[in-house]
Protein backbone atom coordinates (compact mmCIF):
# COMPACT_ATOMS: atom_id res chain seq x y z
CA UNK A 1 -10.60 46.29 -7.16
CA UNK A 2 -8.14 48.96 -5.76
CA UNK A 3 -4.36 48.87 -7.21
CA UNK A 4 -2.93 47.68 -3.75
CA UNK A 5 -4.41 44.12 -4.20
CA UNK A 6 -4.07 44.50 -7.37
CA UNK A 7 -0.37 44.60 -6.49
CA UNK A 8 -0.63 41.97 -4.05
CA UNK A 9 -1.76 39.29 -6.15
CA UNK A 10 0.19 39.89 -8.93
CA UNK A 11 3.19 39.53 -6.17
CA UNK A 12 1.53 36.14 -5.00
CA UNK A 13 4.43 33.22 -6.51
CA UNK A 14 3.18 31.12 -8.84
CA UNK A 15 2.71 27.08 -7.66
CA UNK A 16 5.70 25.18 -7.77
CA UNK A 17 5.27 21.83 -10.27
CA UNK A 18 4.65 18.52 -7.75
CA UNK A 19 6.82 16.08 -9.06
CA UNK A 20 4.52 12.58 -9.05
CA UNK A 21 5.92 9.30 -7.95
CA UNK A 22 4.18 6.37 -8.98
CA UNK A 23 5.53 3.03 -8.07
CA UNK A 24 4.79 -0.07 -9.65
CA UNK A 25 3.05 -2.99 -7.67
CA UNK A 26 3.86 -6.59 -8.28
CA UNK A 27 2.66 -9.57 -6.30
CA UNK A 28 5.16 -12.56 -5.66
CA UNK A 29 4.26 -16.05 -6.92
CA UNK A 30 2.94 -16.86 -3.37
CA UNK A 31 0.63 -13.23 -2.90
CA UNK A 32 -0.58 -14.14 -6.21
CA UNK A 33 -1.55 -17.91 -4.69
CA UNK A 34 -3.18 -16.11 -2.01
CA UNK A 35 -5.06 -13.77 -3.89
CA UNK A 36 -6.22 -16.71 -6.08
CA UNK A 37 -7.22 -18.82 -3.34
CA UNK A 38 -10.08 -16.32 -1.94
CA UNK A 39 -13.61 -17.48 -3.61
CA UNK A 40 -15.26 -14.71 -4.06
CA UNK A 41 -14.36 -12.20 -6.86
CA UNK A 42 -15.77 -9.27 -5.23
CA UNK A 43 -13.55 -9.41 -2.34
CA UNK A 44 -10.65 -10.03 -4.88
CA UNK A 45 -11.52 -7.14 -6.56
CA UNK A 46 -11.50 -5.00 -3.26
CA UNK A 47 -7.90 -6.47 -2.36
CA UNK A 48 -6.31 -5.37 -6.26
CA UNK A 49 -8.16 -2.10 -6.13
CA UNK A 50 -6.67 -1.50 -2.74
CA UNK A 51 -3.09 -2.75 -3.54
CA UNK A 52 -3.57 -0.49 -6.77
CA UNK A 53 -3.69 2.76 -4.38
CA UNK A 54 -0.39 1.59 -2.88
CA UNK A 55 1.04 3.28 -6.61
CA UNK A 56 0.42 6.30 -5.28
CA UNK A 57 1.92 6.49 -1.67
CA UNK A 58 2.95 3.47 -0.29
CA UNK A 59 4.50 4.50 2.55
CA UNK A 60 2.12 6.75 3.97
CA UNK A 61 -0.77 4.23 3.45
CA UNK A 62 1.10 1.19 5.12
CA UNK A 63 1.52 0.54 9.04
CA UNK A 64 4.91 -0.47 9.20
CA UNK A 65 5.13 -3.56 10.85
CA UNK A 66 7.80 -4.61 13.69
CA UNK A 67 9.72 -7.57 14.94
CA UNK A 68 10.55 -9.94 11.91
CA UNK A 69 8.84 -8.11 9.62
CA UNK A 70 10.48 -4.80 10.24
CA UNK A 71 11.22 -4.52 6.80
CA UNK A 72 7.28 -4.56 5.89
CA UNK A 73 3.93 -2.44 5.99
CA UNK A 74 0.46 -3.97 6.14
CA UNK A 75 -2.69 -2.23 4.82
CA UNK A 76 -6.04 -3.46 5.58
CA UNK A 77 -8.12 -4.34 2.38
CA UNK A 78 -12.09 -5.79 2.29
CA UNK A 79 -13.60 -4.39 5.06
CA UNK A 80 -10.88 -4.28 7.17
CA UNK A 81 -10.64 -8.09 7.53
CA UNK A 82 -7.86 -8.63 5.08
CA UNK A 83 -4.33 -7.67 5.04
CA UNK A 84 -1.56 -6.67 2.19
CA UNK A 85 1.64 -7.49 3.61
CA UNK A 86 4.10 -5.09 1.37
CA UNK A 87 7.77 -4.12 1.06
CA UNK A 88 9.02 -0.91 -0.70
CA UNK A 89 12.03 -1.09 -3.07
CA UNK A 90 12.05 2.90 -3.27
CA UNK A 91 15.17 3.17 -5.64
CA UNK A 92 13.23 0.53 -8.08
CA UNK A 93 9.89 2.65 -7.90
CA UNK A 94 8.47 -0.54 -6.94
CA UNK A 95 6.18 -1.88 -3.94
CA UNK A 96 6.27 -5.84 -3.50
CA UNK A 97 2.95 -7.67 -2.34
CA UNK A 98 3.86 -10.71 -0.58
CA UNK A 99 1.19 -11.41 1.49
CA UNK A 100 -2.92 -11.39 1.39
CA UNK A 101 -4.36 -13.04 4.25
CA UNK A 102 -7.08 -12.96 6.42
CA UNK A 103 -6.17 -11.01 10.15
CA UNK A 104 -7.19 -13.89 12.79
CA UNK A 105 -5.03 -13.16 15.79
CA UNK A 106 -3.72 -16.50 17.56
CA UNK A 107 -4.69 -18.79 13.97
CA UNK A 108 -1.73 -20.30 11.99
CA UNK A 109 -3.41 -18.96 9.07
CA UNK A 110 -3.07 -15.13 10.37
CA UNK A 111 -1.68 -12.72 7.62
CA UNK A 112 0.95 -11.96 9.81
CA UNK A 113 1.80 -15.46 11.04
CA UNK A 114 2.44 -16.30 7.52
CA UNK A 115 4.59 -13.62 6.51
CA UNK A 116 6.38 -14.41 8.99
CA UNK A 117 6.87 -18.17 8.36
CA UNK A 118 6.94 -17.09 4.28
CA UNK A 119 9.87 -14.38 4.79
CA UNK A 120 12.00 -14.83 7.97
């Protein structure tokens, strides 16, 4: 190797340190309910593995949502069919399930129609 990039990578700056965020995730009395109240375990184990990864980034992962639930994101969990209704208490280091439901646009039992009867 000739002494000019030699030179040039010894001029490269070193990586700055990342500093790593992880936030804790929690699931209100009622989240817990619904988690509880879907049958099978497999798909239960999908929708805690998925809210897990919220640790890492929760607000790039989440849609926020609009409306009454400004305040909220939603990720989609088990094949896309169920939703994680979320909030982020950023200054806690903390992201708040408080809804798993099934998306079923138009049914009372909607993930969104519930978080919105649960938290408006």
């Amino acid at each position: 190797m000739n002494a000019k990039k030699q030179r040039n990578r010894a001029e490269a700056p070193a990586p700055q340190p990342v500093e790593v965020v992880t936030f804790t995730v929690t699931f209100t009395e009622e989240a817990d309910a619904d988690l509880m109240a879907i049958s099978d375990e497999g798909t239960r184990g999908v929708i805690v593995r998925r809210a897990a990864e919220l640790r890492g980034e929760p607000l790039k992962l989440g849609k926020p949502l609009t409306g009454r639930l400004k305040n909220y994101l939603s990720v989609r969990a088990a094949g896309q069919r169920y939703r994680i209704v979320y909030r982020v208490a950023e200054q806690a280091g903390q992201v708040i399930v408080v809804v798993i439901g099934i998306r079923k646009a138009g049914d009372k039992r909607d993930a969104y129609a519930v978080a919105e009867k649960r938290l408006t």
